[in-house]
N, C-alpha and C. Protein backbone atom coordinates (compact mmCIF):
# COMPACT_ATOMS: atom_id res chain seq x y z
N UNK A 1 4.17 -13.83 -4.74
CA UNK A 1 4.89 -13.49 -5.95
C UNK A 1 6.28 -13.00 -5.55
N UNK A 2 6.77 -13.39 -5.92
CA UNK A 2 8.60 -12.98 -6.38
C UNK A 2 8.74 -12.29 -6.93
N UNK A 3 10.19 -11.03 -6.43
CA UNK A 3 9.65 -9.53 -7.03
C UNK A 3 11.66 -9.80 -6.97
N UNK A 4 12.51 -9.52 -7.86
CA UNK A 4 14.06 -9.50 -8.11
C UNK A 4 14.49 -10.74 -7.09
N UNK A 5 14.04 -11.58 -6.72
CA UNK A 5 15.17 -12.38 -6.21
C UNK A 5 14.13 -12.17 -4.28
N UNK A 6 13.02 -11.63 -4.59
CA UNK A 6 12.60 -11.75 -2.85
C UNK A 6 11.55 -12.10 -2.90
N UNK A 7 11.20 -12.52 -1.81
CA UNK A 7 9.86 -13.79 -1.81
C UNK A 7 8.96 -12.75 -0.61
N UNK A 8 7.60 -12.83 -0.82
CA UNK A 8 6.80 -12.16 -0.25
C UNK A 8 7.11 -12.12 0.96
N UNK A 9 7.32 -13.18 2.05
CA UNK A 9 8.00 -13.46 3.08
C UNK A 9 9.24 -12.28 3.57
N UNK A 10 10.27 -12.42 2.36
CA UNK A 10 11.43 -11.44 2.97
C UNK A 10 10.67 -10.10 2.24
N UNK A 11 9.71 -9.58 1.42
CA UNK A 11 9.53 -8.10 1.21
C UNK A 11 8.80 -7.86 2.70
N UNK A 12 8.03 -8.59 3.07
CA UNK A 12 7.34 -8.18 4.54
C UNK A 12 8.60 -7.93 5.92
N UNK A 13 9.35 -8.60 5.57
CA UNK A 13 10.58 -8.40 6.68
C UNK A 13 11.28 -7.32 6.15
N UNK A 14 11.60 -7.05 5.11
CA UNK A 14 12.20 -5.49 4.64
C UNK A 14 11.56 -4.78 5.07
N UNK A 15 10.18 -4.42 4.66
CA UNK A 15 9.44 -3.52 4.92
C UNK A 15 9.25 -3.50 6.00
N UNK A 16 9.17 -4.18 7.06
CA UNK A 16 8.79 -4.08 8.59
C UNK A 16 9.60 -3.48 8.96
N UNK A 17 11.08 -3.85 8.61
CA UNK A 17 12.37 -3.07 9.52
C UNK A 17 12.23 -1.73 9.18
N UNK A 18 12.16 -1.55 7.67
CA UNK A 18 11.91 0.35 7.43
C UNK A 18 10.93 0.74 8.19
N UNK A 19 10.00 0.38 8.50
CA UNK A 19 8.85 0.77 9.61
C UNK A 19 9.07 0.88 11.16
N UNK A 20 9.91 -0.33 11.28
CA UNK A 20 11.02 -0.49 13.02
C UNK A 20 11.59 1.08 13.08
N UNK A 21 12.36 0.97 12.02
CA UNK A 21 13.34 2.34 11.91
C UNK A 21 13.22 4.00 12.20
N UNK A 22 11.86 4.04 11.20
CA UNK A 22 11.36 4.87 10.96
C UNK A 22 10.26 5.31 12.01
N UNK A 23 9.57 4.73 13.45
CA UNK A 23 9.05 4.36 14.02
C UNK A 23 7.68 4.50 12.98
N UNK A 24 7.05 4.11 12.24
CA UNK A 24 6.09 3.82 11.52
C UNK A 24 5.45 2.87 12.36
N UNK A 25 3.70 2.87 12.77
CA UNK A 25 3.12 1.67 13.27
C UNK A 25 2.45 1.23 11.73
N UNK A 26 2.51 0.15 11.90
CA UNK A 26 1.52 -0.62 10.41
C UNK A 26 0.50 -0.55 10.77
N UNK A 27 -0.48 -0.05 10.39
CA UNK A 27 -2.18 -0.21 10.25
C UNK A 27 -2.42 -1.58 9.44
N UNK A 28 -1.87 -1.95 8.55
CA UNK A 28 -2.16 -2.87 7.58
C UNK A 28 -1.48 -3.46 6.97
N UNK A 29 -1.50 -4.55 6.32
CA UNK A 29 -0.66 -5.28 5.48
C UNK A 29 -1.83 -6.08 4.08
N UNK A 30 -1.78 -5.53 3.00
CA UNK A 30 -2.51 -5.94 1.91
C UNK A 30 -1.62 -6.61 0.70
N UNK A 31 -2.17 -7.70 0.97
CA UNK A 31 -1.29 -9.08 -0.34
C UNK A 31 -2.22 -9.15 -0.74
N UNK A 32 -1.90 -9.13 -2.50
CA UNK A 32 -2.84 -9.58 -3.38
C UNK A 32 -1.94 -11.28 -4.27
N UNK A 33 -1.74 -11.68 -3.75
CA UNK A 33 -0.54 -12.85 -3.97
C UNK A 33 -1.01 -13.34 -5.59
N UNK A 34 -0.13 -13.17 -6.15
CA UNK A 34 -0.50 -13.57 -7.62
C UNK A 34 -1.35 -12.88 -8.70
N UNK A 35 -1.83 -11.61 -8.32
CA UNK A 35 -2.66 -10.80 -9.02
C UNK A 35 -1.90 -9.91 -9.41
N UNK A 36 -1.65 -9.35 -10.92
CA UNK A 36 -0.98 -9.01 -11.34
C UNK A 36 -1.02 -7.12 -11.52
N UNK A 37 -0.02 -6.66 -11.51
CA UNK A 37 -0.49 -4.77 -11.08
C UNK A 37 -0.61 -4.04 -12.14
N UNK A 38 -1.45 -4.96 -13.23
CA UNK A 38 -1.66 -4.32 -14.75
C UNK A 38 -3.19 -3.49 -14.68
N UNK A 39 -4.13 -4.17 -13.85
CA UNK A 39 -5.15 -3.43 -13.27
C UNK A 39 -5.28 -3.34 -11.88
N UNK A 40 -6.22 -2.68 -11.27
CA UNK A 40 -6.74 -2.48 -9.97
C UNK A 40 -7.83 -3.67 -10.07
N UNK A 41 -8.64 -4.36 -11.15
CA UNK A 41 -9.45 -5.01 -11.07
C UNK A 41 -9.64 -6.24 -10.43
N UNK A 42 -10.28 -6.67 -9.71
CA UNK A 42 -10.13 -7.71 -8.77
C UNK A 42 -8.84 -8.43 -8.18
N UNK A 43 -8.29 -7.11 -7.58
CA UNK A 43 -7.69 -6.97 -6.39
C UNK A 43 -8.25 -6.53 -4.87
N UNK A 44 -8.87 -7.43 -4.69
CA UNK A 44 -9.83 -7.37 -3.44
C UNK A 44 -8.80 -6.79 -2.42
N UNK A 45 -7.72 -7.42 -1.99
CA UNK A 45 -6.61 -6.65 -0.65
C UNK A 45 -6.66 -4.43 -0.97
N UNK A 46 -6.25 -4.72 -2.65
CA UNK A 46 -5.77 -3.63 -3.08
C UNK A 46 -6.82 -2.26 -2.40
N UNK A 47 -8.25 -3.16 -3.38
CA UNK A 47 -9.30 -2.33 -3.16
C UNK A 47 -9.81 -1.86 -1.55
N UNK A 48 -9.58 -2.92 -1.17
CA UNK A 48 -10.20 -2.85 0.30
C UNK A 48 -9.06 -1.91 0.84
N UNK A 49 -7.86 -1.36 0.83
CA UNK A 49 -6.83 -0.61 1.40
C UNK A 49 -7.60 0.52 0.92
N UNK A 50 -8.03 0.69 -0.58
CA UNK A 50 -8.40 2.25 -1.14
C UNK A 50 -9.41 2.33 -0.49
N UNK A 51 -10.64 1.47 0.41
CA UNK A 51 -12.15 1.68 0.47
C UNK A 51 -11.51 2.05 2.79
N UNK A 52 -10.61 1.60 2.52
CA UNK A 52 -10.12 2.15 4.08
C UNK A 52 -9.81 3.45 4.37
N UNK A 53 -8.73 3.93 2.83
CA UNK A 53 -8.21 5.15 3.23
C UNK A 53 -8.87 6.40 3.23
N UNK A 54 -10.13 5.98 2.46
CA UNK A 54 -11.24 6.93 1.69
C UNK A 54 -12.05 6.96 3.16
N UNK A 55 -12.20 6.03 3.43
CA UNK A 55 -12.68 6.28 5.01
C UNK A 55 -12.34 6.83 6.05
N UNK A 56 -10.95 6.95 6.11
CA UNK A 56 -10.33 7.29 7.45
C UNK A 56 -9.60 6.01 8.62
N UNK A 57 -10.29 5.13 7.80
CA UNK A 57 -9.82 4.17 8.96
C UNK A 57 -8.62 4.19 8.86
N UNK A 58 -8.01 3.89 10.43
CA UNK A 58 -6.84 3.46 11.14
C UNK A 58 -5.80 5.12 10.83
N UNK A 59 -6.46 6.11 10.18
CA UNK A 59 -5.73 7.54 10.05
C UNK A 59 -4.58 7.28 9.70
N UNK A 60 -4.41 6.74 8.40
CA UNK A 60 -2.94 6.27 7.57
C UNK A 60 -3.09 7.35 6.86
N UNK A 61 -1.32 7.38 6.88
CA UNK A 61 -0.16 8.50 5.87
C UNK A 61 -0.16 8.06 5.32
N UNK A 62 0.80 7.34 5.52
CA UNK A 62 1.23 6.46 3.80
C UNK A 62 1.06 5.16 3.40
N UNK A 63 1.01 5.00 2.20
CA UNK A 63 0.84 3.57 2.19
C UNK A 63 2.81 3.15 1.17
N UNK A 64 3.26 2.09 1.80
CA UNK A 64 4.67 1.98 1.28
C UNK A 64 3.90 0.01 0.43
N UNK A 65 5.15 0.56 -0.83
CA UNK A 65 4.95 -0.53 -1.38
C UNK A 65 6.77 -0.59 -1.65
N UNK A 66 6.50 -2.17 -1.83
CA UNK A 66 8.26 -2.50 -2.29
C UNK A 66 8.86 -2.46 -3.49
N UNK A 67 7.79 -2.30 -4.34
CA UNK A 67 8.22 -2.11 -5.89
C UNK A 67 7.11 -0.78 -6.53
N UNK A 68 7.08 -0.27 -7.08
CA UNK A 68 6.25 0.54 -7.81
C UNK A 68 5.10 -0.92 -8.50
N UNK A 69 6.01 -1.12 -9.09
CA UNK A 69 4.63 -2.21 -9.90
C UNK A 69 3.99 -3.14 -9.29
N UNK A 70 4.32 -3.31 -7.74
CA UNK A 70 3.25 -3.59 -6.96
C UNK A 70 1.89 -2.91 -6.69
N UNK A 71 2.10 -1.90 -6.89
CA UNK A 71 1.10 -0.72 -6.65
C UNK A 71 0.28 -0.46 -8.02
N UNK A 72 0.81 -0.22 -9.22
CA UNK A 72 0.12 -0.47 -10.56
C UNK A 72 0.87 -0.22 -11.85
N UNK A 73 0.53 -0.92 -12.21
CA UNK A 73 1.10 -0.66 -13.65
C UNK A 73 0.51 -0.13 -14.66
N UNK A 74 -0.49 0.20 -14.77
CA UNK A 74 -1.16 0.85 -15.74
C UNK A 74 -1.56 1.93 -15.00
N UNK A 75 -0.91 2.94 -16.22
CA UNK A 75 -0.83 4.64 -15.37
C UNK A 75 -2.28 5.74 -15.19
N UNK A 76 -3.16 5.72 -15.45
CA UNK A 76 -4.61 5.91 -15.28
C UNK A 76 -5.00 5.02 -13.97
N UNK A 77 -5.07 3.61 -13.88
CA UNK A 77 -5.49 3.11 -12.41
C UNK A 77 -4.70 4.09 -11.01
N UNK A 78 -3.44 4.22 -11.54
CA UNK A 78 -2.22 5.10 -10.46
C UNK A 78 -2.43 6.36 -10.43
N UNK A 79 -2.76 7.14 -11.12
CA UNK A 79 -3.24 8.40 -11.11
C UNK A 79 -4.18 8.59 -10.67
N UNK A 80 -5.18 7.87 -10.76
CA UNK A 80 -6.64 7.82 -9.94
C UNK A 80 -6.76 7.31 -8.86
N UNK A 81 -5.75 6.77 -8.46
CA UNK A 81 -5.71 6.13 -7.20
C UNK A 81 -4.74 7.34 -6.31
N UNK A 82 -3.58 7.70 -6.96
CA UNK A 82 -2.78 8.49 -5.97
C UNK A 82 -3.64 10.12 -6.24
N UNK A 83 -4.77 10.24 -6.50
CA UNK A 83 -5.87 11.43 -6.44
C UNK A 83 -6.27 11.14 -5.38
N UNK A 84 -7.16 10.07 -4.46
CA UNK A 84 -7.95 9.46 -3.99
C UNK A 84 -7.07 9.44 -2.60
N UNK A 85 -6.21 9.29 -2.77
CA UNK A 85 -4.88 9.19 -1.22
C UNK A 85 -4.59 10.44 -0.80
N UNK A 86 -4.60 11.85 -1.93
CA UNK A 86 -4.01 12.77 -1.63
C UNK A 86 -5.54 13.79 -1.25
N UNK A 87 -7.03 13.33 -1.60
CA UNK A 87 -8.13 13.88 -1.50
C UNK A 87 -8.25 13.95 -0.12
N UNK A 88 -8.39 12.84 0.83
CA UNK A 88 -8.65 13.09 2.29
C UNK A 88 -8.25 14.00 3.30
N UNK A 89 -8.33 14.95 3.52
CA UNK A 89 -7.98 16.08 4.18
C UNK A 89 -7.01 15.07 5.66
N UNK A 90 -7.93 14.27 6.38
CA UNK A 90 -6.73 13.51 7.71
C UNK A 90 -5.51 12.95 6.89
N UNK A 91 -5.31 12.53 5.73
CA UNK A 91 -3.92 12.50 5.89
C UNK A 91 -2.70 13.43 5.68
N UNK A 92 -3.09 14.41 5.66
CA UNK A 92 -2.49 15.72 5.47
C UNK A 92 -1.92 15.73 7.01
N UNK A 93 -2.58 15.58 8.22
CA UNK A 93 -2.39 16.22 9.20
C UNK A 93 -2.30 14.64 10.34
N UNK A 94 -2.04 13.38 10.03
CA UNK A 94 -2.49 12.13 11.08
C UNK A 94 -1.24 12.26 11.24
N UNK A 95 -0.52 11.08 12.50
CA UNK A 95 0.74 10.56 12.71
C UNK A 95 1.61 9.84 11.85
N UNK A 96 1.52 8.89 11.91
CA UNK A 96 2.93 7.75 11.30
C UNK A 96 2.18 6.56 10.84
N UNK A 97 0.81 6.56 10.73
CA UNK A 97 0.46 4.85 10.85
C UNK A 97 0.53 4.66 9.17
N UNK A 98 1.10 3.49 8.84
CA UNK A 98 1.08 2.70 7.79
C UNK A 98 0.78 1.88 6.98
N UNK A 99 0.25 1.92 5.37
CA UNK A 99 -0.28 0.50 5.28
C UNK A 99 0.35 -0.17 4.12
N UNK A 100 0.99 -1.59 4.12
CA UNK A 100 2.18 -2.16 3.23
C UNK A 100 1.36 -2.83 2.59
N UNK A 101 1.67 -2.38 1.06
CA UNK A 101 1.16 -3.59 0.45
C UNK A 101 2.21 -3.91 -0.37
N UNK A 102 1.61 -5.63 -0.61
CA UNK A 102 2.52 -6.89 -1.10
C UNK A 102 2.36 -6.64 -2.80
């Protein structure tokens, strides 16, 4: 999906360099290509990032997205989701690792 004029291709090369920069390692990269950020609902990439972070795996900070409405558009899925990111006690206290979603 095409987000102002950038093609999934160049948001992954944006985002990589802010990560170069920033020394950020990527844990992950989650494309949901064509699924739209009005629900969380069968967004399998999406979900599977939330069923990681809830776990611990790969001890991710943050997760960076390139648009807000990549992440969700309907404000109840986002609220319940940025509960769920901020619940895990390791990311309070892990390194730099990252996970981008498309």
């Amino acid at each position: 999906m095409q987000i102002d004029g950038y093609s999934l291709d160049a948001q992954k090369t944006k985002m990589k360099a802010f990560c170069d920069y920033n020394e950020y390692e990527i844990a992950g990269e989650h494309e949901d290509a064509g699924k739209s950020g009005k629900s969380i609902e069968g967004r399998v990439s999406f979900n599977q990032m939330m069923e990681d972070i809830k776990s611990g795996k790969d001890e991710v900070s943050y997760v960076l997205v390139f648009k807000l409405s990549r992440f969700g558009r309907n404000a109840a899925d986002v609220l319940a989701t940025l509960q769920v990111m901020q619940d895990p006690p390791e990311l309070l206290r892990k390194g730099r690792f990252v996970d981008i979603l498309l």
